[in-house]
PDB file of N, CA and C in Angstrom:
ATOM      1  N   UNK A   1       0.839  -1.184   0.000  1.00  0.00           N
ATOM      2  CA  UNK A   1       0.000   0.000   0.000  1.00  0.00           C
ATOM      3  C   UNK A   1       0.884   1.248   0.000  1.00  0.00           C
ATOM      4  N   UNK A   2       0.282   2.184  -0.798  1.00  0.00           N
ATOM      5  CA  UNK A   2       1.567   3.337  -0.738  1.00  0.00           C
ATOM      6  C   UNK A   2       1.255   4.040   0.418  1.00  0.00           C
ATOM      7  N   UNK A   3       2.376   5.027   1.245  1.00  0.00           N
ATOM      8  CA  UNK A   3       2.124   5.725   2.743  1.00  0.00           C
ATOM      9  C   UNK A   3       1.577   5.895   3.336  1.00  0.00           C
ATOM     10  N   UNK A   4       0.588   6.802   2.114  1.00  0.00           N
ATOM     11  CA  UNK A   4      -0.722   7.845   2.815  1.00  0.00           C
ATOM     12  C   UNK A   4      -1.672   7.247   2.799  1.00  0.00           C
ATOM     13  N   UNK A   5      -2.128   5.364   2.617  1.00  0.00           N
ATOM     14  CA  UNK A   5      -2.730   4.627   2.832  1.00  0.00           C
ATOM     15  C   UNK A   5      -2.715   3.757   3.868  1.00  0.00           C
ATOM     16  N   UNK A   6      -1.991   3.638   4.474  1.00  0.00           N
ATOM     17  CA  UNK A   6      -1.001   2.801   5.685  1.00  0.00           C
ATOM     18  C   UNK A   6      -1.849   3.920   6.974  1.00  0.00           C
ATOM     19  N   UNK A   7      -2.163   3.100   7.557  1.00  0.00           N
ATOM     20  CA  UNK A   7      -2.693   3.266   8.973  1.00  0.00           C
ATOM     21  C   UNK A   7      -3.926   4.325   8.703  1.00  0.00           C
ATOM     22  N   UNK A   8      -4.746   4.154   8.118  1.00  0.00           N
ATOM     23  CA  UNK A   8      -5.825   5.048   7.631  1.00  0.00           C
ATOM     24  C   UNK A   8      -6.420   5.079   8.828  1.00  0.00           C
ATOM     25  N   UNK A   9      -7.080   3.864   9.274  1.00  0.00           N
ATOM     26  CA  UNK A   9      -7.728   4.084  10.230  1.00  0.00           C
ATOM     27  C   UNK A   9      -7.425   4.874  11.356  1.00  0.00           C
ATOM     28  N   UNK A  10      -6.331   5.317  11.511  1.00  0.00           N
ATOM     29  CA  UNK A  10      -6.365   6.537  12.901  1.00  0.00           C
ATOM     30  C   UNK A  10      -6.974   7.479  12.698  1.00  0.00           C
ATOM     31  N   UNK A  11      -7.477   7.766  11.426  1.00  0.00           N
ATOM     32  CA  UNK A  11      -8.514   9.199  11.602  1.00  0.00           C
ATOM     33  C   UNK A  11      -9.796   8.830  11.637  1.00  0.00           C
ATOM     34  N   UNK A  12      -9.982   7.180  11.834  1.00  0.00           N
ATOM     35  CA  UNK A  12     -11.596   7.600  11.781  1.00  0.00           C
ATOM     36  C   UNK A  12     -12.432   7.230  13.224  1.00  0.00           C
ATOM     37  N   UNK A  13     -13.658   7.706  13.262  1.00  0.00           N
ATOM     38  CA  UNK A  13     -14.526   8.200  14.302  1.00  0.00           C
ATOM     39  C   UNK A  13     -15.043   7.001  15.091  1.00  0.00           C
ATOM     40  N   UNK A  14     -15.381   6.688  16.360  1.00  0.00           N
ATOM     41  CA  UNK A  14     -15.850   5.571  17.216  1.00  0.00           C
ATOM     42  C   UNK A  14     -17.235   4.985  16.483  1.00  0.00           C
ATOM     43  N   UNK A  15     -17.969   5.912  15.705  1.00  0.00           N
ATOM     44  CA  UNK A  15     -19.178   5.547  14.929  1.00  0.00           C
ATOM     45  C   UNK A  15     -18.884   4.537  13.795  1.00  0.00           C
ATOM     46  N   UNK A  16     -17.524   4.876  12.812  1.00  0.00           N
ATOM     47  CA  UNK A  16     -17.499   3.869  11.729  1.00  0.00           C
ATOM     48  C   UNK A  16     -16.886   2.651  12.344  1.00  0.00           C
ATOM     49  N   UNK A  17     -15.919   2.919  13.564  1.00  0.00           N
ATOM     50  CA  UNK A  17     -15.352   1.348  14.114  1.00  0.00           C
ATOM     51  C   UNK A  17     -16.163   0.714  14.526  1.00  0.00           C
ATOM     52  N   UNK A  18     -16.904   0.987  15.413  1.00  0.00           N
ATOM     53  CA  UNK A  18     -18.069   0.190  16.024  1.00  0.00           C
ATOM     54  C   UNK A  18     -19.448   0.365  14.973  1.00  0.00           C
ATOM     55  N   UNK A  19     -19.830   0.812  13.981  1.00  0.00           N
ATOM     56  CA  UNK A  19     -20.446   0.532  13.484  1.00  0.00           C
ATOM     57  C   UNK A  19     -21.863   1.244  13.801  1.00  0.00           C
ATOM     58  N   UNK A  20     -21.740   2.260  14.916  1.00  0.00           N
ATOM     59  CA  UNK A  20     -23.085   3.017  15.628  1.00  0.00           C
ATOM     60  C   UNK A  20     -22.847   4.065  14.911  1.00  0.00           C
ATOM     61  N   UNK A  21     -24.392   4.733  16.229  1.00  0.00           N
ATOM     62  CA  UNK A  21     -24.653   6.180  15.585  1.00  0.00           C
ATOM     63  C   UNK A  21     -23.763   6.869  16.426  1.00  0.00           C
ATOM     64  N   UNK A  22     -23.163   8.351  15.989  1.00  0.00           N
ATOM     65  CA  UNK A  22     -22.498   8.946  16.679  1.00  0.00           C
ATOM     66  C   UNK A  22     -22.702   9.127  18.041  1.00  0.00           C
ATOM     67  N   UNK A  23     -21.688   9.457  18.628  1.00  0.00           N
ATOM     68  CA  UNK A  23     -21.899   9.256  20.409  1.00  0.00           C
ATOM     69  C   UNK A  23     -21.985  10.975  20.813  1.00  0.00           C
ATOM     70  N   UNK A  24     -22.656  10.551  21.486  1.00  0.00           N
ATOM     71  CA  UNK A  24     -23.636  12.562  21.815  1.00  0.00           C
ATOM     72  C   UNK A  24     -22.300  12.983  23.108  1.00  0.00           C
ATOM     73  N   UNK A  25     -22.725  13.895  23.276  1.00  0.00           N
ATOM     74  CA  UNK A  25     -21.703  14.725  24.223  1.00  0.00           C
ATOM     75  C   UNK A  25     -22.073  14.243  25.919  1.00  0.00           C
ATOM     76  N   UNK A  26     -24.009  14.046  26.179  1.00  0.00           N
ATOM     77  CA  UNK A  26     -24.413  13.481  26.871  1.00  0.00           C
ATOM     78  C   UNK A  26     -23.392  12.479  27.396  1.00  0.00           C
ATOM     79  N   UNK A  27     -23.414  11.478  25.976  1.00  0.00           N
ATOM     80  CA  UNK A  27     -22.986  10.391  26.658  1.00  0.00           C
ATOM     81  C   UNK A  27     -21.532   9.622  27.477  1.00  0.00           C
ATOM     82  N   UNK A  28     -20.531  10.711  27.121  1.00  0.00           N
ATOM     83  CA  UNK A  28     -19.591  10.783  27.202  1.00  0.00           C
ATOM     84  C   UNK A  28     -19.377  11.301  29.052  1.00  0.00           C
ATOM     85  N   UNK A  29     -18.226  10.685  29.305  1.00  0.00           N
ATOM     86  CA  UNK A  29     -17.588  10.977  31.243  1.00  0.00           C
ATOM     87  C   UNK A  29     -16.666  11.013  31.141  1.00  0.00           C
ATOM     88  N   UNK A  30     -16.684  12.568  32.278  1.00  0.00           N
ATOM     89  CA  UNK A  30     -15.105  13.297  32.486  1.00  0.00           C
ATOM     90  C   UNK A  30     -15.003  12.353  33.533  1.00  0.00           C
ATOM     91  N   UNK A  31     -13.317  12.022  33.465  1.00  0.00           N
ATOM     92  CA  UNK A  31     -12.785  11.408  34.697  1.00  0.00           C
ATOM     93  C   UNK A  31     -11.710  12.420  35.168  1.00  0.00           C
ATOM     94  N   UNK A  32     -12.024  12.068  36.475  1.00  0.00           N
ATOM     95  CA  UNK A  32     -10.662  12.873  37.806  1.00  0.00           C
ATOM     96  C   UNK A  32      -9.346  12.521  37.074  1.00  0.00           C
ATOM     97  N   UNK A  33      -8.948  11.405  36.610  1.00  0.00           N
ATOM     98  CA  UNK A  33      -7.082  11.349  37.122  1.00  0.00           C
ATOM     99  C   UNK A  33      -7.189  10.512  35.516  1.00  0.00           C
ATOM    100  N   UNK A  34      -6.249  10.513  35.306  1.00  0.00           N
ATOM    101  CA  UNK A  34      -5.852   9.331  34.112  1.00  0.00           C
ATOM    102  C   UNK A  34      -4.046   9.254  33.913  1.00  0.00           C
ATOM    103  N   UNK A  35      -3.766   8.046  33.702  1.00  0.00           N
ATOM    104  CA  UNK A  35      -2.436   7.728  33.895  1.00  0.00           C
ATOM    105  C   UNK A  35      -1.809   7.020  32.529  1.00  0.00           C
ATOM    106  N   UNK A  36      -1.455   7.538  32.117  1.00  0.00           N
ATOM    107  CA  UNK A  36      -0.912   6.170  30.175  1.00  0.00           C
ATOM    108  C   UNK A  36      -0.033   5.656  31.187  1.00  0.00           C
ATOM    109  N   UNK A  37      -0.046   4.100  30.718  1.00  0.00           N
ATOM    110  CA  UNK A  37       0.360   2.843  31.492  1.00  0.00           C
ATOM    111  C   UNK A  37       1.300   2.174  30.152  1.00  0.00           C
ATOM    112  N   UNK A  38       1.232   3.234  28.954  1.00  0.00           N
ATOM    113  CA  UNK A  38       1.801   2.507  27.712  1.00  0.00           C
ATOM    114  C   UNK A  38       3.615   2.823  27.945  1.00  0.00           C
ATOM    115  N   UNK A  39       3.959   2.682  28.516  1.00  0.00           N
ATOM    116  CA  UNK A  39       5.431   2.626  29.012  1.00  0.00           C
ATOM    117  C   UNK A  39       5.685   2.676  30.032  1.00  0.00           C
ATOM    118  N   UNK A  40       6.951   2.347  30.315  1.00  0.00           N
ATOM    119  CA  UNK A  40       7.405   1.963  32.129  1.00  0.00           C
ATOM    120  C   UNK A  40       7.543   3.054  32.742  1.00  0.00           C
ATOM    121  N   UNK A  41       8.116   3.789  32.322  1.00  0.00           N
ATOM    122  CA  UNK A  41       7.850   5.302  33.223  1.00  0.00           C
ATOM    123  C   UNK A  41       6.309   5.737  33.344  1.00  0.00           C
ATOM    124  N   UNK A  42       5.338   5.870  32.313  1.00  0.00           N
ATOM    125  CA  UNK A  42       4.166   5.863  32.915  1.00  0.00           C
ATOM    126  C   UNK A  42       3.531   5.035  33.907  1.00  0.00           C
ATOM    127  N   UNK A  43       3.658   4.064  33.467  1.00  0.00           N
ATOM    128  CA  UNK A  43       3.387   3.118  34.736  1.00  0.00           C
ATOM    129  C   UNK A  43       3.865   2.986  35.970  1.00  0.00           C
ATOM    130  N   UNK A  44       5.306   3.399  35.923  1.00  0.00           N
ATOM    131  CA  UNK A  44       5.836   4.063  37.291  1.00  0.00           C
ATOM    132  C   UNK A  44       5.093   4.845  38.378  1.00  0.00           C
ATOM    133  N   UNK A  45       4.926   6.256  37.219  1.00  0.00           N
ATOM    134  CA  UNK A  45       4.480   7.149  37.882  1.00  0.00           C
ATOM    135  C   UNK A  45       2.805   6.752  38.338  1.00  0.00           C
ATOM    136  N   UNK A  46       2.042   5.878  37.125  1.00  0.00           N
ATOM    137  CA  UNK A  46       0.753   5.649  38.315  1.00  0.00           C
ATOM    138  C   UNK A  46       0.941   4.859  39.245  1.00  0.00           C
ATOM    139  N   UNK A  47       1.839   3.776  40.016  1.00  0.00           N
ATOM    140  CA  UNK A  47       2.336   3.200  40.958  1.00  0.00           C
ATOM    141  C   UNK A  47       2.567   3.987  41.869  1.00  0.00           C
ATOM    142  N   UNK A  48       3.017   5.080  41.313  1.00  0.00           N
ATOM    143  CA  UNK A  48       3.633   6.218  42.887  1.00  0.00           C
ATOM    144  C   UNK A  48       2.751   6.961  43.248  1.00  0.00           C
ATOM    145  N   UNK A  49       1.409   6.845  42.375  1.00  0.00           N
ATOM    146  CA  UNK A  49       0.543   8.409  42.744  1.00  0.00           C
ATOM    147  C   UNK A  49      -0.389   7.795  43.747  1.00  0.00           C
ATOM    148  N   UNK A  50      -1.047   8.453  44.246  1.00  0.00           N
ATOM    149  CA  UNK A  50      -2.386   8.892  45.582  1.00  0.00           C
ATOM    150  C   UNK A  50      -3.488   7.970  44.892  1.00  0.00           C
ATOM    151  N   UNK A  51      -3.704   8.042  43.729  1.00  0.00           N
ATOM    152  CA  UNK A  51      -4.866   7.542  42.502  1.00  0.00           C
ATOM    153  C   UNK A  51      -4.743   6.083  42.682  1.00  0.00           C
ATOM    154  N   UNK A  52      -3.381   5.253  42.744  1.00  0.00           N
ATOM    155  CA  UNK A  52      -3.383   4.165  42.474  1.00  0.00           C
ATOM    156  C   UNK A  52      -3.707   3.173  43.474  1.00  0.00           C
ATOM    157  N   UNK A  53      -3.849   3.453  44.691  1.00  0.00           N
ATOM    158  CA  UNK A  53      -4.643   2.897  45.846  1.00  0.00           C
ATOM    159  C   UNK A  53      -6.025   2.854  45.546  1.00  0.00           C
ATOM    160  N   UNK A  54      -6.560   3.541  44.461  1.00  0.00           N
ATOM    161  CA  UNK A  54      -8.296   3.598  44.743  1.00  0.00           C
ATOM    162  C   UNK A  54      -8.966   2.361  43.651  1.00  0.00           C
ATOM    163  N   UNK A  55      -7.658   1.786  43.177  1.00  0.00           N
ATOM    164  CA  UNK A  55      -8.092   0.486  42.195  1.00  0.00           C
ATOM    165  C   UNK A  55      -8.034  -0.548  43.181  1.00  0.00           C
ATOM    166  N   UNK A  56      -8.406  -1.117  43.247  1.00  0.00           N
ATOM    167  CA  UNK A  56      -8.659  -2.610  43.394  1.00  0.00           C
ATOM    168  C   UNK A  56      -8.392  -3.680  43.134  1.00  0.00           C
ATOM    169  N   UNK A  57      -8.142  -5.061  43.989  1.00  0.00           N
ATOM    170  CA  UNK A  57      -7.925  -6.086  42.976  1.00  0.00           C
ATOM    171  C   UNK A  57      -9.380  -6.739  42.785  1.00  0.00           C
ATOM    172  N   UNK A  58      -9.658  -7.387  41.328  1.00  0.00           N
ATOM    173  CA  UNK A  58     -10.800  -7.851  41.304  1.00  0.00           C
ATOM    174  C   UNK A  58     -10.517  -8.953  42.020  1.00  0.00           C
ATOM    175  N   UNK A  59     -12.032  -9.616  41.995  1.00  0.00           N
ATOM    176  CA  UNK A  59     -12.428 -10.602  42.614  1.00  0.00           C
ATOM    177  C   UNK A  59     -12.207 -11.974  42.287  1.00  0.00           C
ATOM    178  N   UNK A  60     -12.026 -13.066  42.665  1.00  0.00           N
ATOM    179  CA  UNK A  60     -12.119 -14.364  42.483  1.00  0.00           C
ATOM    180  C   UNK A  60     -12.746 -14.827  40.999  1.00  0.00           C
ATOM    181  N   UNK A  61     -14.034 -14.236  40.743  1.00  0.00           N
ATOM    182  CA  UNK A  61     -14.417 -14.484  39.714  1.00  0.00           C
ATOM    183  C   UNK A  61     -13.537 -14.151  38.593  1.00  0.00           C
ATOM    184  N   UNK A  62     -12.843 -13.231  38.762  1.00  0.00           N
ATOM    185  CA  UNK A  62     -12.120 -13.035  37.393  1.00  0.00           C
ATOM    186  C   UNK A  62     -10.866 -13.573  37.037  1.00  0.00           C
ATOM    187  N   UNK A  63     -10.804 -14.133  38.060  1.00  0.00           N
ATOM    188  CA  UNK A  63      -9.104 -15.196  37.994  1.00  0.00           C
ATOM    189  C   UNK A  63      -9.314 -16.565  38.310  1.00  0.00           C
ATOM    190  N   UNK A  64     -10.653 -17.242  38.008  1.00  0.00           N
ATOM    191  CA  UNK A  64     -11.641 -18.351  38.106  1.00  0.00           C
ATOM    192  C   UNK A  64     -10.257 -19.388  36.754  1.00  0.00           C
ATOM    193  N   UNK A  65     -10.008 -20.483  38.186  1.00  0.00           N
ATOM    194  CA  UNK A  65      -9.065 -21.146  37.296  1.00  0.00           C
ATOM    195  C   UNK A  65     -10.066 -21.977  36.380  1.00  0.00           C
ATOM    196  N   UNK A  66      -9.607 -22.245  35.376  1.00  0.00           N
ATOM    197  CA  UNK A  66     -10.070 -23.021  34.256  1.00  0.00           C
ATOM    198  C   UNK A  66      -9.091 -24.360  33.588  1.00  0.00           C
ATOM    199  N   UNK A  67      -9.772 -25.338  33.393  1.00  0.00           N
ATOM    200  CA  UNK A  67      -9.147 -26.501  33.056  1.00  0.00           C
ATOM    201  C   UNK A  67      -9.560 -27.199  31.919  1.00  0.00           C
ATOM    202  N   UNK A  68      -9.193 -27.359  31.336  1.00  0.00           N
ATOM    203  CA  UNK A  68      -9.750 -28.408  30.139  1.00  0.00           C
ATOM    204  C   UNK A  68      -9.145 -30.065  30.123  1.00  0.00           C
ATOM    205  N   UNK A  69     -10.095 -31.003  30.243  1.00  0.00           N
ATOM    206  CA  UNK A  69      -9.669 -32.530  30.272  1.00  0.00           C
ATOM    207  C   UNK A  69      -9.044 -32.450  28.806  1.00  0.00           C
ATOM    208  N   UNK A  70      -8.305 -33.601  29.012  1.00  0.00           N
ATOM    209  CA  UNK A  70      -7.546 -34.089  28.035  1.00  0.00           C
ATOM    210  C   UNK A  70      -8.473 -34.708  27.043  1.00  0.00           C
ATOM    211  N   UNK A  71      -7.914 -34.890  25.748  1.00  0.00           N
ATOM    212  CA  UNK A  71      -9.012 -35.551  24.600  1.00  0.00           C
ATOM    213  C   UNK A  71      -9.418 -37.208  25.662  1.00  0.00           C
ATOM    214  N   UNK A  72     -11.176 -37.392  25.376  1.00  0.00           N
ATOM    215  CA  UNK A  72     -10.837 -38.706  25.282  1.00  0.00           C
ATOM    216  C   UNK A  72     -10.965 -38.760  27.007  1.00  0.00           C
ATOM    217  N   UNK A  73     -10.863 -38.297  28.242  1.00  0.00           N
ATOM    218  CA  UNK A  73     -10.317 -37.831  29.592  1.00  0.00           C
ATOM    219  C   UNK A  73     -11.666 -37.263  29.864  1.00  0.00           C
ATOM    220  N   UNK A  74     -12.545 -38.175  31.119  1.00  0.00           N
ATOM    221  CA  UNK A  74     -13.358 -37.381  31.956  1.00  0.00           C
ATOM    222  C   UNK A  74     -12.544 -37.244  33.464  1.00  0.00           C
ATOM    223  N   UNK A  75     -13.061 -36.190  34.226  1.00  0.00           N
ATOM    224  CA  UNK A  75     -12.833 -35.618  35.505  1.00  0.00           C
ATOM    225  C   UNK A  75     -13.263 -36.728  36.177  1.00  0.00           C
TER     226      UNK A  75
END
């Protein structure tokens, strides 16, 4: 593909990715704090801040071990 075809999709809108109707202003939430976690120094710094105590670890359910029998193999 020539350049200015290559990564097109970063200009387009949450409506054509997902396939909806545009998202109203309504629907949209300001948040207090936000941290980019997309590198180690960001992630540093949300480790060190006041903010990062107010997460949580989830619950049991979400780290629900899972097993699969072997072919052929009941429990």
């Amino acid at each position: 593909m020539p350049p200015k075809e290559r990564w097109s999709s970063r200009h387009f809108g949450l409506d054509k990715i997902f396939k909806s109707d545009r998202i109203s202003k309504e629907s949209k939430l300001e948040i207090d704090w936000y941290y980019r976690i997309d590198s180690w120094q960001g992630l540093k710094d949300y480790l060190a801040s006041e903010e990062s105590g107010e997460i949580k670890r989830p619950g049991k359910v979400m780290f629900k071990n899972s097993r699969y029998n072997k072919i052929g193999e009941q429990e």
